[in-house]
C-alpha atoms as a PDB file:
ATOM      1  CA  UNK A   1      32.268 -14.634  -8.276  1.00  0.00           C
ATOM      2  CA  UNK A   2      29.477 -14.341 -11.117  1.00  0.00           C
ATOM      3  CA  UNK A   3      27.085 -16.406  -8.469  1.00  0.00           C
ATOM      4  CA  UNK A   4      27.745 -13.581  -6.074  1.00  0.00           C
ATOM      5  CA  UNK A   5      26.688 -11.074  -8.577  1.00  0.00           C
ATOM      6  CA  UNK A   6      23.735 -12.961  -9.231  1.00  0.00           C
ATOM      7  CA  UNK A   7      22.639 -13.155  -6.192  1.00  0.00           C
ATOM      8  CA  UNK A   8      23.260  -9.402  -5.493  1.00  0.00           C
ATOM      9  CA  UNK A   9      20.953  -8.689  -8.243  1.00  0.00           C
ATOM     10  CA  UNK A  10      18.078 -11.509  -7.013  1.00  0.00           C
ATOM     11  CA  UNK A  11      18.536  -9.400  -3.647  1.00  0.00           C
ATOM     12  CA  UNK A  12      18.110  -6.252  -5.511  1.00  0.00           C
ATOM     13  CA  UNK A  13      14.931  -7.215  -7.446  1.00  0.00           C
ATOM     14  CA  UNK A  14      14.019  -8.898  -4.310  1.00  0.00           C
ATOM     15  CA  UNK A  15      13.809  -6.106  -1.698  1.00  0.00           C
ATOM     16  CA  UNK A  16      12.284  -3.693  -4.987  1.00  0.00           C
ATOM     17  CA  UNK A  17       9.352  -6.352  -5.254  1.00  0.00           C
ATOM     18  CA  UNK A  18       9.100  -6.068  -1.921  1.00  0.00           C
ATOM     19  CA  UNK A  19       8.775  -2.021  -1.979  1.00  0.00           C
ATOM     20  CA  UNK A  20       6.527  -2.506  -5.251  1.00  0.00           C
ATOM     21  CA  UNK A  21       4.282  -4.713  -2.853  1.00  0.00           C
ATOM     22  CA  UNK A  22       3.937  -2.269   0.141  1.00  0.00           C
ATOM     23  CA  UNK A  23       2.973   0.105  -2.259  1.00  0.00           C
ATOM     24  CA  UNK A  24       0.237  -1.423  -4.040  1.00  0.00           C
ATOM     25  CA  UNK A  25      -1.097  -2.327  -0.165  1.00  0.00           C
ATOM     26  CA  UNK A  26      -0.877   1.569   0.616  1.00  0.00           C
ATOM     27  CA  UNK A  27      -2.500   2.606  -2.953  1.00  0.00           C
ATOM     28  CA  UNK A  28      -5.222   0.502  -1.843  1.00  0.00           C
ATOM     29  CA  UNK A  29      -5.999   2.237   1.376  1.00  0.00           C
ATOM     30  CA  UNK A  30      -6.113   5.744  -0.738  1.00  0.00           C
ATOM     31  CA  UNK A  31      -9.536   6.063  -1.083  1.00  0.00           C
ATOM     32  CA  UNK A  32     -10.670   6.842  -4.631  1.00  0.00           C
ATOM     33  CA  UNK A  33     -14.622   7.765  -4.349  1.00  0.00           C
ATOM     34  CA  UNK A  34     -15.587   4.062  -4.705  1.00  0.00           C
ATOM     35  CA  UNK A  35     -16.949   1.663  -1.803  1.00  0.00           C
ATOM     36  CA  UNK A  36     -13.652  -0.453  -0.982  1.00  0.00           C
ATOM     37  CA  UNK A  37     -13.367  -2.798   1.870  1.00  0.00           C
ATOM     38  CA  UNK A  38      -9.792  -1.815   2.192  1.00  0.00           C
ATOM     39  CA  UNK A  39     -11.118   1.294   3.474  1.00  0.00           C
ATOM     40  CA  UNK A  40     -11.678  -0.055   6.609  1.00  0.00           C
ATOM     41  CA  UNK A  41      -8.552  -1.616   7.385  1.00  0.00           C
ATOM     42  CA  UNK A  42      -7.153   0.437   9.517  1.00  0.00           C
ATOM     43  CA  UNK A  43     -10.062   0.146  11.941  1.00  0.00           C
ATOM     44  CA  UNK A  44      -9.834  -1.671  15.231  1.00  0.00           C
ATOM     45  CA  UNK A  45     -12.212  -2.593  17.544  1.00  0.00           C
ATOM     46  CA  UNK A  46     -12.359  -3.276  21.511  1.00  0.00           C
ATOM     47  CA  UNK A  47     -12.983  -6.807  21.154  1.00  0.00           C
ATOM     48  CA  UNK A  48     -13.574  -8.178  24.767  1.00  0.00           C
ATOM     49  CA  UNK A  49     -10.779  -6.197  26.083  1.00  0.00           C
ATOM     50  CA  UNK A  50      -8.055  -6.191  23.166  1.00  0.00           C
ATOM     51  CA  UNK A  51      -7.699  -3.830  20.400  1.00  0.00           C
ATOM     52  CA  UNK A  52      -8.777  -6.238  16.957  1.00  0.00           C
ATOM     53  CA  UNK A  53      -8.695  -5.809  13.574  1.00  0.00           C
ATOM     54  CA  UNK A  54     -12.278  -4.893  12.096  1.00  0.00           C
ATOM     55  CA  UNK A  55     -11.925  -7.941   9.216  1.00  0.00           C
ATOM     56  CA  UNK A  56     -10.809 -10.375  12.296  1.00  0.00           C
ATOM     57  CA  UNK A  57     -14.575 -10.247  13.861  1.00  0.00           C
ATOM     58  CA  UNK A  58     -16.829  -8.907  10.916  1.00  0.00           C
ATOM     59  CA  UNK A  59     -17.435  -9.310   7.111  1.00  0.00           C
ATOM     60  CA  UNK A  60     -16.919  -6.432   5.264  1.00  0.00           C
ATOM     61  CA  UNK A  61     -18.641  -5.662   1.832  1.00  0.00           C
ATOM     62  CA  UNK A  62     -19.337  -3.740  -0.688  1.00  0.00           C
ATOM     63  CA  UNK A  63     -22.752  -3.694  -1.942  1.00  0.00           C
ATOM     64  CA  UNK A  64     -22.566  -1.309  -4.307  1.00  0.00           C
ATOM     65  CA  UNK A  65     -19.883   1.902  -5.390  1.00  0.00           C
ATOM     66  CA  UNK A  66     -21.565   4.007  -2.622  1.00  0.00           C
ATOM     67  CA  UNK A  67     -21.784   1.486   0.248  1.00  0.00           C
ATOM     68  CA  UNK A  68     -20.025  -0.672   2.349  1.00  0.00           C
ATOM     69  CA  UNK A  69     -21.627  -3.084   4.489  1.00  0.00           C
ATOM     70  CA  UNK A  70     -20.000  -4.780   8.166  1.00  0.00           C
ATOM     71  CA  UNK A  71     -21.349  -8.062   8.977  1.00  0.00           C
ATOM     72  CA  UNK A  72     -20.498  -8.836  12.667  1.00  0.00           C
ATOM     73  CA  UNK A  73     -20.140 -12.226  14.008  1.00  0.00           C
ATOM     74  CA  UNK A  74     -21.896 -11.590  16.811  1.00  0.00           C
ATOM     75  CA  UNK A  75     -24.689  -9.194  17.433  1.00  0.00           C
ATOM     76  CA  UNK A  76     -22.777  -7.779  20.584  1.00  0.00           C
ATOM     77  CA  UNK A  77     -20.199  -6.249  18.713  1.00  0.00           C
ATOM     78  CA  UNK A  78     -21.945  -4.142  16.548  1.00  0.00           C
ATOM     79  CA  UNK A  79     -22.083  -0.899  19.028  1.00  0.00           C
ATOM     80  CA  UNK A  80     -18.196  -1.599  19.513  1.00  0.00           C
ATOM     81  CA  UNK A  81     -18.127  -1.907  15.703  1.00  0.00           C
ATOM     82  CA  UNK A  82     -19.535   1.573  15.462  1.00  0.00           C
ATOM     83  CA  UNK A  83     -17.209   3.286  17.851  1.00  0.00           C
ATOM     84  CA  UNK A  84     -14.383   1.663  16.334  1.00  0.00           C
ATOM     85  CA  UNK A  85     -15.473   3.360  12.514  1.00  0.00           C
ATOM     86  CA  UNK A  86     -15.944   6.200  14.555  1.00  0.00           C
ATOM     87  CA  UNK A  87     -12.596   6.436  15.965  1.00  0.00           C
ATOM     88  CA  UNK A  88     -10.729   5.786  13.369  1.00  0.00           C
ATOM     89  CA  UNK A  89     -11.617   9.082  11.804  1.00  0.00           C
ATOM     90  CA  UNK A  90     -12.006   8.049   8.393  1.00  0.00           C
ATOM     91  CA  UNK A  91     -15.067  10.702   8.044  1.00  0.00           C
ATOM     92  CA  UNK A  92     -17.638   7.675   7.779  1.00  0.00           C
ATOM     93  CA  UNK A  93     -20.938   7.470   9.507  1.00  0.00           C
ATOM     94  CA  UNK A  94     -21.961   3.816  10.695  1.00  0.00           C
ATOM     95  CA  UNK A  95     -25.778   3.317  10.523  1.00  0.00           C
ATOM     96  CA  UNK A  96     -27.067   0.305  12.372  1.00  0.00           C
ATOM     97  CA  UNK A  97     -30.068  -1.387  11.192  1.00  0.00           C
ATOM     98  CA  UNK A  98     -29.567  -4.528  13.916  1.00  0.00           C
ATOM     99  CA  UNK A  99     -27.463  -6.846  12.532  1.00  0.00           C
ATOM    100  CA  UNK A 100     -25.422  -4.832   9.572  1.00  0.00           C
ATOM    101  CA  UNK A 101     -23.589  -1.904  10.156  1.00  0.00           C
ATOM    102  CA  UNK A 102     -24.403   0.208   6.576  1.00  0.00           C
ATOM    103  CA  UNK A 103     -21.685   2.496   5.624  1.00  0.00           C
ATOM    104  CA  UNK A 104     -22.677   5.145   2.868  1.00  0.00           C
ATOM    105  CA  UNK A 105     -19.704   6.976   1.495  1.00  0.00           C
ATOM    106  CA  UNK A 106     -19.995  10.177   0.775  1.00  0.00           C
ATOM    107  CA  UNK A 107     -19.389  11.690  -2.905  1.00  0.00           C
ATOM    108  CA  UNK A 108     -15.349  13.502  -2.777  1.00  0.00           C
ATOM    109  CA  UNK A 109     -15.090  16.915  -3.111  1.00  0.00           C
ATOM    110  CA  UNK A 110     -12.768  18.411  -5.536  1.00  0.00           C
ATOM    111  CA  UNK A 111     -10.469  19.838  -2.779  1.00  0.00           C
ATOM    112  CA  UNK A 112     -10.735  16.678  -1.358  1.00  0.00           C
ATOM    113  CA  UNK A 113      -9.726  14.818  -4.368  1.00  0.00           C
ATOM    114  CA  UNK A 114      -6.461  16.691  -4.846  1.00  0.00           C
ATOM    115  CA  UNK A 115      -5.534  15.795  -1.074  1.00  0.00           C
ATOM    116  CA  UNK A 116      -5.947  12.177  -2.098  1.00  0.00           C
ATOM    117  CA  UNK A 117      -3.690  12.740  -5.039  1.00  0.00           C
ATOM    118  CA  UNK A 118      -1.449  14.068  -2.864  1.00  0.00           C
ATOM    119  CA  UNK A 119      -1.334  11.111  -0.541  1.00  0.00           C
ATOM    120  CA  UNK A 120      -0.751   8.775  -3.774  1.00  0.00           C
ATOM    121  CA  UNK A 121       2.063  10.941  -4.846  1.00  0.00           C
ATOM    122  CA  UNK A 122       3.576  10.646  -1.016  1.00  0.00           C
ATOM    123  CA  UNK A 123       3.540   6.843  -1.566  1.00  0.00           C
ATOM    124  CA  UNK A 124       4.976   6.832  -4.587  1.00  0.00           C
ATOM    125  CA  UNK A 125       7.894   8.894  -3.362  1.00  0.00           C
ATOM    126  CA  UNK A 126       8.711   6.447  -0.264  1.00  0.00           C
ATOM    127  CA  UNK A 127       8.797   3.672  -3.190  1.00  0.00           C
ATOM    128  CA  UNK A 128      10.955   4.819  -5.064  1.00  0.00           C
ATOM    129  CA  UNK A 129      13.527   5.808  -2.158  1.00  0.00           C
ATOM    130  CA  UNK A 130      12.849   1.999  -0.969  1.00  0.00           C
ATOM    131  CA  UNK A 131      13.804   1.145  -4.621  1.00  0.00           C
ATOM    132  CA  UNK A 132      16.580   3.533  -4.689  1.00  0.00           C
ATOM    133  CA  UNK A 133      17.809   2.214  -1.391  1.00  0.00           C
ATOM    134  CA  UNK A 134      17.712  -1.192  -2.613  1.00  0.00           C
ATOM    135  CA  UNK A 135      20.273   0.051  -5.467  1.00  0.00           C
ATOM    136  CA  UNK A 136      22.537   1.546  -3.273  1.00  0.00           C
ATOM    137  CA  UNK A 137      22.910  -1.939  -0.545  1.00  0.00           C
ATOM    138  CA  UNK A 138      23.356  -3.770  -4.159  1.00  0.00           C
ATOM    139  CA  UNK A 139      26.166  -1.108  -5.730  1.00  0.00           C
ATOM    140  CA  UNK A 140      27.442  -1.291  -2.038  1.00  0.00           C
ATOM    141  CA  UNK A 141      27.980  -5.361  -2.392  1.00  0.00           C
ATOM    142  CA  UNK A 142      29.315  -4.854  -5.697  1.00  0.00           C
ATOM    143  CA  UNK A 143      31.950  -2.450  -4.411  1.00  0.00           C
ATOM    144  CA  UNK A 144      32.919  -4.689  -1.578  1.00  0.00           C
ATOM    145  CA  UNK A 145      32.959  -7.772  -4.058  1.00  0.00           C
ATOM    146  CA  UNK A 146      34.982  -5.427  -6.635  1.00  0.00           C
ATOM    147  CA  UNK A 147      37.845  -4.796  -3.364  1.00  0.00           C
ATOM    148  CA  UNK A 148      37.310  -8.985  -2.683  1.00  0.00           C
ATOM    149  CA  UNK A 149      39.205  -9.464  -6.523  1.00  0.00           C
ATOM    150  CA  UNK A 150      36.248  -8.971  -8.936  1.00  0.00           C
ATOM    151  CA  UNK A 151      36.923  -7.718 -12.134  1.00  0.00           C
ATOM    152  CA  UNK A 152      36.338  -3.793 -13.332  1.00  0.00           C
ATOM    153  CA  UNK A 153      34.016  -5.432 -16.347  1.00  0.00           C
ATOM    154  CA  UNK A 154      32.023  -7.620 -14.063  1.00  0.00           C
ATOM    155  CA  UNK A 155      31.173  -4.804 -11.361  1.00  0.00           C
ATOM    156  CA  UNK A 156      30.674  -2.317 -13.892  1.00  0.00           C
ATOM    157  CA  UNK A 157      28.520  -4.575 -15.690  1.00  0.00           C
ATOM    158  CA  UNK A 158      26.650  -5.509 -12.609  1.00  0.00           C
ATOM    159  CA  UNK A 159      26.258  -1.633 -11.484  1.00  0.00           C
ATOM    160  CA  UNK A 160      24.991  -1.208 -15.136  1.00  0.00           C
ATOM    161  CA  UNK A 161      22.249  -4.367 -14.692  1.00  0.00           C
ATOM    162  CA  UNK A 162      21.431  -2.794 -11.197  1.00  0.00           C
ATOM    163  CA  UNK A 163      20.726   0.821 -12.468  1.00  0.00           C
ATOM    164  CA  UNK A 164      18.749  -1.357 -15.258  1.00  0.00           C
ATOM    165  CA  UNK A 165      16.207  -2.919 -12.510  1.00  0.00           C
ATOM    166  CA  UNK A 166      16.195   0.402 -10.880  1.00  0.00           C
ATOM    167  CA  UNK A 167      14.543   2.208 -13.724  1.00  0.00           C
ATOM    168  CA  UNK A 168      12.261  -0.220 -14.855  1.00  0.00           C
ATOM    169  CA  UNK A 169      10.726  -0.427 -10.745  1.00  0.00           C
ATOM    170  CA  UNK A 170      10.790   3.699 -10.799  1.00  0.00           C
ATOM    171  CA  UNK A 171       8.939   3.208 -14.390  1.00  0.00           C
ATOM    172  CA  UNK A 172       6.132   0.741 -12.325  1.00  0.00           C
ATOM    173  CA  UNK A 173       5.838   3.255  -9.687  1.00  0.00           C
ATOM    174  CA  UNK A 174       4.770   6.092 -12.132  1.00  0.00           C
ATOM    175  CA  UNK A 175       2.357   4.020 -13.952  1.00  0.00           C
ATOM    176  CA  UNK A 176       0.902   2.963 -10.917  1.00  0.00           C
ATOM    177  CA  UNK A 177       0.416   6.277  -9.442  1.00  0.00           C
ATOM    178  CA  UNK A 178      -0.790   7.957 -12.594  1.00  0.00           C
ATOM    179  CA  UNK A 179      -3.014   5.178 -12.567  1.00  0.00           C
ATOM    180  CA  UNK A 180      -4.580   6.001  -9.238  1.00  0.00           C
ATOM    181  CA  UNK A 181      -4.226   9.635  -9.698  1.00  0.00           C
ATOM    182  CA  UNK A 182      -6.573   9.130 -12.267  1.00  0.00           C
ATOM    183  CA  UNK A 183      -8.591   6.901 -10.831  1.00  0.00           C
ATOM    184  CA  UNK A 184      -8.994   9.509  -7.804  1.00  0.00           C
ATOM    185  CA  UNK A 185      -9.288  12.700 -10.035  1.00  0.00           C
ATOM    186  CA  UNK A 186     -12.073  11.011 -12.115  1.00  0.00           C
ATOM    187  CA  UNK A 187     -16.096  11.855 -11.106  1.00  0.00           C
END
């Protein structure tokens, strides 16, 4: 039975990884003042017919904290490029010089700051219920193992190691958002 619990709790720290993970990917997208790459992830572009990632037929830069630069592959695809940036309404404005697409991103606003911080906090929050569900499929498992002839010491144990991981994750996700709160909040 102790392999069972063992591999309840792998599963656990497994599926809490795996929220820790998404989050860092949607911390990323939160913009924070700086010229990121990830900025422009979420932009797609009509690429001879089908909707395509922007990083799948241009390379994107950042030259300096203010500026991001698109490289396309092919000169054809820079008005496409353009449109895509434009649609995605990310509040960007694509200059074309011929053969980079310049991207100069503008200064945040204080207002616009706190809505940022916001966001971050919002990820955070579906993290920790990711984490939290996580906890409650493992304490679930242990319950059902606990009915299948485990002992009261073992689950309770187990429950105990469980509510261990969980805190340690939620303790993760606050350092990482305070981490990009500040990050966002500072000028």
């Amino acid at each position: 039975m102790n392999e069972e619990v063992t591999f309840i709790l792998d599963s656990a720290k497994e599926a809490m990884d795996s929220a820790m993970a998404h989050l860092d990917l949607q911390l990323q997208k939160v913009r924070a003042g700086k010229a990121n790459p990830m900025m422009l992830s979420r932009v797609v572009v009509d690429y001879y017919g089908a909707l395509t990632p922007i990083g799948q037929v241009a390379n994107i830069n950042a030259l300096d904290g203010r500026t991001l630069a698109v490289q396309p592959w092919e000169k054809s695809m820079i008005e496409e490029i353009e449109k895509g940036i434009v649609h995605a309404n990310l509040g960007l404005n694509p200059q074309n010089n011929g053969e980079t697409i310049l991207i100069n991103i503008p200064a945040l606003t204080e207002e616009r700051r706190r809505e940022l911080s916001k966001q971050a906090k919002a990820e955070g929050e579906d993290a920790k219920v990711g984490i939290r569900n996580a906890r409650k499929e493992a304490n679930d498992e242990i319950k059902k193992l606990k009915a299948a002839g485990l002992s009261e010491d073992l689950a309770k144990d187990a429950e105990d190691s469980i509510q261990k991981i969980t805190n340690t994750y939620t303790a993760k996700i606050e350092a990482l958002i305070d981490a990009k709160e500040k990050d966002i909040m500072t000028v």
